[in-house]
Structure formats: structure tokens, C-alpha cells
PDB file of N, CA and C in Angstrom:
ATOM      1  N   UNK A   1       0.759 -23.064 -15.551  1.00  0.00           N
ATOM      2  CA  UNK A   1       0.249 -22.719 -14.238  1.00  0.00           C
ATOM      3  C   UNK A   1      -0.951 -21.794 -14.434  1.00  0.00           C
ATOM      4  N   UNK A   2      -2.277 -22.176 -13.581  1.00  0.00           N
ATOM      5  CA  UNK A   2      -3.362 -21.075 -13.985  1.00  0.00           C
ATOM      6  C   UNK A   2      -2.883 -20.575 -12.669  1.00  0.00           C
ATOM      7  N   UNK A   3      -4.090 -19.418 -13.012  1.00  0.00           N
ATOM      8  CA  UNK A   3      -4.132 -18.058 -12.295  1.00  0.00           C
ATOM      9  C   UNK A   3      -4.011 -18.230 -10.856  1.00  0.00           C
ATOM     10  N   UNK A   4      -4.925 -19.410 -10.500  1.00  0.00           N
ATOM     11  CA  UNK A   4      -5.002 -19.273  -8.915  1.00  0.00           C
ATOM     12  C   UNK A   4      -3.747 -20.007  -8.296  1.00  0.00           C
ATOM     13  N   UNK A   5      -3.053 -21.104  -9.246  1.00  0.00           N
ATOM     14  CA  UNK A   5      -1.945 -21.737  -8.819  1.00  0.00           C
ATOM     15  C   UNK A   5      -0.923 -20.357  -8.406  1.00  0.00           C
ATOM     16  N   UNK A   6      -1.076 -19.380  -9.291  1.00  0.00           N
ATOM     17  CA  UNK A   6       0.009 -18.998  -9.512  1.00  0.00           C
ATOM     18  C   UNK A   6       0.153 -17.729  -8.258  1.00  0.00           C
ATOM     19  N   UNK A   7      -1.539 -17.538  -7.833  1.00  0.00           N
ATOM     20  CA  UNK A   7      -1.805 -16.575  -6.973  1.00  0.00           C
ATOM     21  C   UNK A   7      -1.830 -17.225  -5.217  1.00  0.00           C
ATOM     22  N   UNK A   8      -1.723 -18.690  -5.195  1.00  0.00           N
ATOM     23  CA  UNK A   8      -1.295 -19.574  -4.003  1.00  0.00           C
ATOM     24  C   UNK A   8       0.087 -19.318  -4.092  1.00  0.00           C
ATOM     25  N   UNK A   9       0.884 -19.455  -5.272  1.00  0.00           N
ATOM     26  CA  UNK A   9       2.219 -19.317  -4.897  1.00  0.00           C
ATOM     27  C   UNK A   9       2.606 -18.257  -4.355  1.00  0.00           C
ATOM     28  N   UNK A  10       1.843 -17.116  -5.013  1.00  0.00           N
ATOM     29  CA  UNK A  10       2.970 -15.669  -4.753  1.00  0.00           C
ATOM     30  C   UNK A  10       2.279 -15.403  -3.329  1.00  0.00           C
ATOM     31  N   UNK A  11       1.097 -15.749  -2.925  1.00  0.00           N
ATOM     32  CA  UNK A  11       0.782 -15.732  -1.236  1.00  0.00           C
ATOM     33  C   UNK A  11       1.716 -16.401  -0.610  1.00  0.00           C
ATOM     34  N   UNK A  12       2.313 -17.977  -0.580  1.00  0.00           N
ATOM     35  CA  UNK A  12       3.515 -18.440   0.109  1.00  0.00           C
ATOM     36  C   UNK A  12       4.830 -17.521  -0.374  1.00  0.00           C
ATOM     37  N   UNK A  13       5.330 -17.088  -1.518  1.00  0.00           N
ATOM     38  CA  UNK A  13       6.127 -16.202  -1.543  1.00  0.00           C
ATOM     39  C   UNK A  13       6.151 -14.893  -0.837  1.00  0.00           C
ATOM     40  N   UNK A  14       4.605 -14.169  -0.555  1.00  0.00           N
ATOM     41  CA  UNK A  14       4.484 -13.195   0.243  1.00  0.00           C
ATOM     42  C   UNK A  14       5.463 -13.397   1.755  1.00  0.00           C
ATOM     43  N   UNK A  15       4.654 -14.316   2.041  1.00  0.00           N
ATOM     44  CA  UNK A  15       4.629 -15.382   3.751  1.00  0.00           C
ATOM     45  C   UNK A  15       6.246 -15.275   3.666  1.00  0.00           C
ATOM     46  N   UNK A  16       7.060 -16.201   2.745  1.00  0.00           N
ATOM     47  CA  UNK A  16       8.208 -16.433   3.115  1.00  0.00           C
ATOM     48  C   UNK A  16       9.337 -14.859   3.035  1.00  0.00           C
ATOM     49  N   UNK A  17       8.847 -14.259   2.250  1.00  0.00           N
ATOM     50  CA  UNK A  17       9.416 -12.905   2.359  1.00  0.00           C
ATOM     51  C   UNK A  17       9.172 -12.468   3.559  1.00  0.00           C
ATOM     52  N   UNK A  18       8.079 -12.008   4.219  1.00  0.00           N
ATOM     53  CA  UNK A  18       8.008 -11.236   5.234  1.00  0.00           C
ATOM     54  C   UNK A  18       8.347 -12.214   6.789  1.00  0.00           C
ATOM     55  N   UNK A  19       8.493 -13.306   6.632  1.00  0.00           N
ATOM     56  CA  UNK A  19       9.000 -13.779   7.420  1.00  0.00           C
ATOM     57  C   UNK A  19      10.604 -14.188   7.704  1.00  0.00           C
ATOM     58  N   UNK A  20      11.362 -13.537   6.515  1.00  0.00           N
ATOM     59  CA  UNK A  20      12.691 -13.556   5.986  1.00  0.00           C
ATOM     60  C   UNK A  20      13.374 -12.342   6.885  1.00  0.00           C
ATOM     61  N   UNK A  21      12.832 -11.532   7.027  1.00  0.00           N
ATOM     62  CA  UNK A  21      13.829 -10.155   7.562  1.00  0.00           C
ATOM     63  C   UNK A  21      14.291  -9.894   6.778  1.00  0.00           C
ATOM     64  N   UNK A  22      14.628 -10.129   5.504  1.00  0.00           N
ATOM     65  CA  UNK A  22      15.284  -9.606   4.260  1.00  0.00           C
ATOM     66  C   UNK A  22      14.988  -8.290   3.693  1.00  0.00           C
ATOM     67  N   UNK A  23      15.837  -7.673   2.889  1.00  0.00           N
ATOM     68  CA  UNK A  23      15.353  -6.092   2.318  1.00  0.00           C
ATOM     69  C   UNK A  23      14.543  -7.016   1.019  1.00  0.00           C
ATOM     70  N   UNK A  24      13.790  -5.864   0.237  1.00  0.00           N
ATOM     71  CA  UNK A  24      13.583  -6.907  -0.653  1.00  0.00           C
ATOM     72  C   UNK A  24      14.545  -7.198  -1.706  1.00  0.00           C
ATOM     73  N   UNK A  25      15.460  -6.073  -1.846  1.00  0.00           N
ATOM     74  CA  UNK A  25      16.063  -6.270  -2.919  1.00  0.00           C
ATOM     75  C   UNK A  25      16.971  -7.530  -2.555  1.00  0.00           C
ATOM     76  N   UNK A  26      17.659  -8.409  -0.962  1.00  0.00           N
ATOM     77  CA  UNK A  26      18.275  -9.403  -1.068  1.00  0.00           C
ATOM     78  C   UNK A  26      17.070 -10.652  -0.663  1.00  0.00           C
ATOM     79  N   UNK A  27      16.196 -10.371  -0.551  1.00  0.00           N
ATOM     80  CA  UNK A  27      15.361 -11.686  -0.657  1.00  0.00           C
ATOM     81  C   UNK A  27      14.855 -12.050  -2.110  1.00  0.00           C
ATOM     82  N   UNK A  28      15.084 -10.846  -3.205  1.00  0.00           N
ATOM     83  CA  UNK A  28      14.624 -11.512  -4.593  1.00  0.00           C
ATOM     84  C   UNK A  28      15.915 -11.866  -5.354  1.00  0.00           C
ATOM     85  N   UNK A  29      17.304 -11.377  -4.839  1.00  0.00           N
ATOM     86  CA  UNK A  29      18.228 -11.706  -5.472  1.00  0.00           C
ATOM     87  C   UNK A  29      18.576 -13.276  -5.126  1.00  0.00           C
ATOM     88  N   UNK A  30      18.334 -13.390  -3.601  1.00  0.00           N
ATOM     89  CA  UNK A  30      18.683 -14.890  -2.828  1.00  0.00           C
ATOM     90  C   UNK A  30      17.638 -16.149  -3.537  1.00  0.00           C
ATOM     91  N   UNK A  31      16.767 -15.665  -4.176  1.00  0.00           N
ATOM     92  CA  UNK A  31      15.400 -16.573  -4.826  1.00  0.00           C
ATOM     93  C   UNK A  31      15.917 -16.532  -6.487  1.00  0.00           C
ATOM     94  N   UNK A  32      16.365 -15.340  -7.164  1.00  0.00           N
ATOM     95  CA  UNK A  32      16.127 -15.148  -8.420  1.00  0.00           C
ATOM     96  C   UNK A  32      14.652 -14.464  -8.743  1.00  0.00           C
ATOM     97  N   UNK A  33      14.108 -13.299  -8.269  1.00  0.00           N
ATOM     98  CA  UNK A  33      12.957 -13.381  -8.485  1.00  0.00           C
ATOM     99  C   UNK A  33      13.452 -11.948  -8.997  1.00  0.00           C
ATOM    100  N   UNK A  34      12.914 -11.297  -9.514  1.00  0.00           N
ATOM    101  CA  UNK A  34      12.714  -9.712 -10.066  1.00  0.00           C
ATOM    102  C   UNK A  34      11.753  -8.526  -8.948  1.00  0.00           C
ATOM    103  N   UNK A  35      12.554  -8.062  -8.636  1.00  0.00           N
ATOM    104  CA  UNK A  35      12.268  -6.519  -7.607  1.00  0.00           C
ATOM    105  C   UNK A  35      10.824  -5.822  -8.086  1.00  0.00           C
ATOM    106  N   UNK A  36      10.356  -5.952  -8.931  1.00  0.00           N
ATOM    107  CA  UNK A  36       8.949  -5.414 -10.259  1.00  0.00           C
ATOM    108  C   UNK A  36       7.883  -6.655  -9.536  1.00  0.00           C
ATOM    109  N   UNK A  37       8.429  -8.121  -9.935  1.00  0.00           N
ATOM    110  CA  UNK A  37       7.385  -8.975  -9.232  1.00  0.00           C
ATOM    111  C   UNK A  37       6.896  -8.950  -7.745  1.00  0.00           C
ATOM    112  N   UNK A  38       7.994  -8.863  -7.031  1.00  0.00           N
ATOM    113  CA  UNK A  38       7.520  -8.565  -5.635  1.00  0.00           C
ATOM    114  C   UNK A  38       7.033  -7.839  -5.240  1.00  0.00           C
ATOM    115  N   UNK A  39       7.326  -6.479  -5.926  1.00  0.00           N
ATOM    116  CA  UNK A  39       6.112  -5.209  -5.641  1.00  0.00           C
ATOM    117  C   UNK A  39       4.804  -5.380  -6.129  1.00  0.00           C
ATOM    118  N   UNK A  40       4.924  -5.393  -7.358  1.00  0.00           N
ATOM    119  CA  UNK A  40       3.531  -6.041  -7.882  1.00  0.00           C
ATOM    120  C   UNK A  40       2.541  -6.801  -7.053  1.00  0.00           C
ATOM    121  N   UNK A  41       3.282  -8.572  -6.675  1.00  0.00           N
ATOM    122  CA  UNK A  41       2.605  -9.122  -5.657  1.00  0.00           C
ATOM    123  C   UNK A  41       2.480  -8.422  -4.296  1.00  0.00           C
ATOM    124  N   UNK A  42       2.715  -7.654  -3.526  1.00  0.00           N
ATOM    125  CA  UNK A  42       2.791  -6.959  -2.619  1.00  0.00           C
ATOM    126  C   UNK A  42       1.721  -6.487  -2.957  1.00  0.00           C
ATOM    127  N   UNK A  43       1.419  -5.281  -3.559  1.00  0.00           N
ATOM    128  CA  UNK A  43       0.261  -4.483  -4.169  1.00  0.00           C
ATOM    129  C   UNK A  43      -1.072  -5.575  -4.188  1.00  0.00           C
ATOM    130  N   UNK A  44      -0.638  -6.554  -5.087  1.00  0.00           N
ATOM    131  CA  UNK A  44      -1.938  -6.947  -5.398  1.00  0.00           C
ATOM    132  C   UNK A  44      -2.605  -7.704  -4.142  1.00  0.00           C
ATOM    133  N   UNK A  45      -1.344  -8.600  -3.625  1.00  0.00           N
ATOM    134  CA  UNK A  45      -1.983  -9.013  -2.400  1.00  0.00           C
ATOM    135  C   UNK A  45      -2.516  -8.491  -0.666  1.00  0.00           C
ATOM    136  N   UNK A  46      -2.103  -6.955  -1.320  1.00  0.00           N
ATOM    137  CA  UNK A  46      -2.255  -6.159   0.496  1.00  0.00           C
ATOM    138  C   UNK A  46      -3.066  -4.936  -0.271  1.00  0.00           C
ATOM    139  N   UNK A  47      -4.468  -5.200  -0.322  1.00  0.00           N
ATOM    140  CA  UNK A  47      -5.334  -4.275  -0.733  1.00  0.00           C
ATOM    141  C   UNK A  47      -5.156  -3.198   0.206  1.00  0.00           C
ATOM    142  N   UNK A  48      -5.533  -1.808  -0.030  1.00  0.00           N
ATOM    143  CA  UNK A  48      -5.660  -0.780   1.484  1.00  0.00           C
ATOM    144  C   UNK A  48      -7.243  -1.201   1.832  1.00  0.00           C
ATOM    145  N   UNK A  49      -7.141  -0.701   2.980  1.00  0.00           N
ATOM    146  CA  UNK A  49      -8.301  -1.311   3.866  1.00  0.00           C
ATOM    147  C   UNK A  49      -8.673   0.237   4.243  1.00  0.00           C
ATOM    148  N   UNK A  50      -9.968   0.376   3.965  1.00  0.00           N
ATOM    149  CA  UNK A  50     -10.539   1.552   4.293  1.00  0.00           C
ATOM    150  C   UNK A  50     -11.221   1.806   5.343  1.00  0.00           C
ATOM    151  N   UNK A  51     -10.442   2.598   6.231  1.00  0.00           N
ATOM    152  CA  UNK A  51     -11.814   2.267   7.829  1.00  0.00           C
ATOM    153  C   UNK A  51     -13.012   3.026   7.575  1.00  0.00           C
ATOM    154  N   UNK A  52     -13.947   2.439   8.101  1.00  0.00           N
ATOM    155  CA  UNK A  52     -15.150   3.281   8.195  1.00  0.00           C
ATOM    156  C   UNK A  52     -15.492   4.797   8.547  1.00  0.00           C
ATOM    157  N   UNK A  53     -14.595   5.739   9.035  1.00  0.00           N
ATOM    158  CA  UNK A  53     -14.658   6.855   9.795  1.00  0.00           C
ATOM    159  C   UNK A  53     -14.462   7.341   8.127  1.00  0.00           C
ATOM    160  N   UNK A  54     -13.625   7.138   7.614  1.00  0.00           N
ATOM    161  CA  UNK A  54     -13.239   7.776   6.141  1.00  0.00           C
ATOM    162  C   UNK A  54     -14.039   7.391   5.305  1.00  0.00           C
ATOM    163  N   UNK A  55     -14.880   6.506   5.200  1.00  0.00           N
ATOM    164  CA  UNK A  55     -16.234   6.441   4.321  1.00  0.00           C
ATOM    165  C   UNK A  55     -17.310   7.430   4.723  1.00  0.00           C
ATOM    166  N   UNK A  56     -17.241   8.115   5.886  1.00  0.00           N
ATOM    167  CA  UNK A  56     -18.776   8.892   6.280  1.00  0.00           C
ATOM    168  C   UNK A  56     -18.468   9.885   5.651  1.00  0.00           C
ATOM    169  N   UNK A  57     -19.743  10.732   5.224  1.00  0.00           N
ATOM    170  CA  UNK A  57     -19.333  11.955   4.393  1.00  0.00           C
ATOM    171  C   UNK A  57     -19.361  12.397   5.335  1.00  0.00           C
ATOM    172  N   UNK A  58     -18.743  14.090   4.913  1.00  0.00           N
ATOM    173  CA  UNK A  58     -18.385  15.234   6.070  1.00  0.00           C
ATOM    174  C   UNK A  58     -18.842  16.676   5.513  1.00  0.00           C
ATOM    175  N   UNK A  59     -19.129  17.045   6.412  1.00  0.00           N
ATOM    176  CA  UNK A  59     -19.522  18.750   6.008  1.00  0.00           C
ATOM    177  C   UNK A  59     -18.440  19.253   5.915  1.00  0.00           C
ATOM    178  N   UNK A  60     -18.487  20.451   5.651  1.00  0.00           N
ATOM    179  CA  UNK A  60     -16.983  21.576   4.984  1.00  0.00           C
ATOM    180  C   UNK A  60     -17.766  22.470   5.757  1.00  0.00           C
ATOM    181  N   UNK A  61     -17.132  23.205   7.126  1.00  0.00           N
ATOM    182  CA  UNK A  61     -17.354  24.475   7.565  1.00  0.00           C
ATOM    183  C   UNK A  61     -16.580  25.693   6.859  1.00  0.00           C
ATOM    184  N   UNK A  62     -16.709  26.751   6.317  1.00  0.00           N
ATOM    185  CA  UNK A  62     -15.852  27.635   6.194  1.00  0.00           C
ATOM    186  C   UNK A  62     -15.883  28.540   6.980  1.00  0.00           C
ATOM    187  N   UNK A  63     -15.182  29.163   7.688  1.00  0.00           N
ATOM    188  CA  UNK A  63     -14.804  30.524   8.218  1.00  0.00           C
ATOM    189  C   UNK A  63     -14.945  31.451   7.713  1.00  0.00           C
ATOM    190  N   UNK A  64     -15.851  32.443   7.571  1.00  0.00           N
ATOM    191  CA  UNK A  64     -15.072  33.852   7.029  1.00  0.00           C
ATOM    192  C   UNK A  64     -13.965  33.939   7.237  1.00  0.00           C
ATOM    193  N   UNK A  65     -13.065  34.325   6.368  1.00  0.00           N
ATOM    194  CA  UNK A  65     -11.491  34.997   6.478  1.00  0.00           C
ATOM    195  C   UNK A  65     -11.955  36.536   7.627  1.00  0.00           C
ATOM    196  N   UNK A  66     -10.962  37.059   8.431  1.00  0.00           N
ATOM    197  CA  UNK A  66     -10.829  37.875   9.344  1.00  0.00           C
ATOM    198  C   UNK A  66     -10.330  39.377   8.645  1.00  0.00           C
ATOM    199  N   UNK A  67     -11.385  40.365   8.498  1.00  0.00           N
ATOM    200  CA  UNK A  67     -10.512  41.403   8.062  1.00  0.00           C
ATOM    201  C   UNK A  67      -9.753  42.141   8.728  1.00  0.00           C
ATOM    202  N   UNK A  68      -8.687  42.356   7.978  1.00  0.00           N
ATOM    203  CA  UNK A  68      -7.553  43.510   8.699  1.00  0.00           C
ATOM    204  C   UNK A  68      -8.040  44.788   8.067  1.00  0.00           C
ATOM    205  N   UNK A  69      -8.236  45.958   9.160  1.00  0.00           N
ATOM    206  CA  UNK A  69      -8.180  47.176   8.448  1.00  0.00           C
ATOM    207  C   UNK A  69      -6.629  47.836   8.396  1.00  0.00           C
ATOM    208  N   UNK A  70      -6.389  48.472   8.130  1.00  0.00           N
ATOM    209  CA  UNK A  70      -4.747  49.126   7.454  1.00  0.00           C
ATOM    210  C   UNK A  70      -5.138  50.397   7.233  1.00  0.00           C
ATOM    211  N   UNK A  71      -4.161  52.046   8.017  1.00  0.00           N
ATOM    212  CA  UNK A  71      -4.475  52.912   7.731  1.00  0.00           C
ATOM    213  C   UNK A  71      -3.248  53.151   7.620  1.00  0.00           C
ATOM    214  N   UNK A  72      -3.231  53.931   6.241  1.00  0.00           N
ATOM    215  CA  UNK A  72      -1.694  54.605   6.655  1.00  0.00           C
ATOM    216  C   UNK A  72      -1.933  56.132   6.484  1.00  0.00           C
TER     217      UNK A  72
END
């Protein structure tokens, strides 16, 4: 199996998992699949998605800290 066969499959394996209601640990036991692979494929196939607001850079205001005076 090459790479992309193998990366069509674990996308229909994604699909049928999350359309299972299953935990994962009884949807890989009900298949035979290993708890390591499904995370893995999980990971590889659900990149994080970065919104744009968190790409803009940002300034850093600092405050002066507030002094306390103290007499005793």
C-alpha cells in the first residue's frame, strides 16, 4: 500500500470513527486497530487551524508596578 492509499484509508477510518459514537478505545478494539494509530491519524489528519487575530503581532504595554509606601 503507498502512502496516499494508505492516507485515503485512515481519512475513511477517521469518517467512520467519528461517526461511530464510540470512545476510542471501543471503536479500535471493535476494528482491531491500536489506540497509538488512531491518535496518530487524528493528529495528522486534524491540523490546528490558526485564526488570523493570533497571527497579528501585538504590542506589550507594561504598567509601572504601584508603589506602596510602609512606615512603621
Amino acid at each position: 500500500m503507498d502512502k496516499d492509499q494508505r492516507h485515503q484509508e485512515w481519512v475513511s477510518r477517521i469518517e467512520d470513527f467519528k461517526a461511530s459514537g464510540l470512545t476510542m478505545v471501543a471503536w479500535c478494539e471493535s476494528r482491531q486497530y491500536s489506540i497509538h494509530q488512531l491518535k496518530y491519524w487524528l493528529r495528522k489528519l486534524s491540523p490546528v487551524k490558526l485564526t488570523p487575530h493570533l497571527l497579528q503581532p501585538r504590542s506589550i504595554h507594561h504598567e509601572p508596578f504601584p508603589v506602596l509606601k510602609v512606615s512603621i
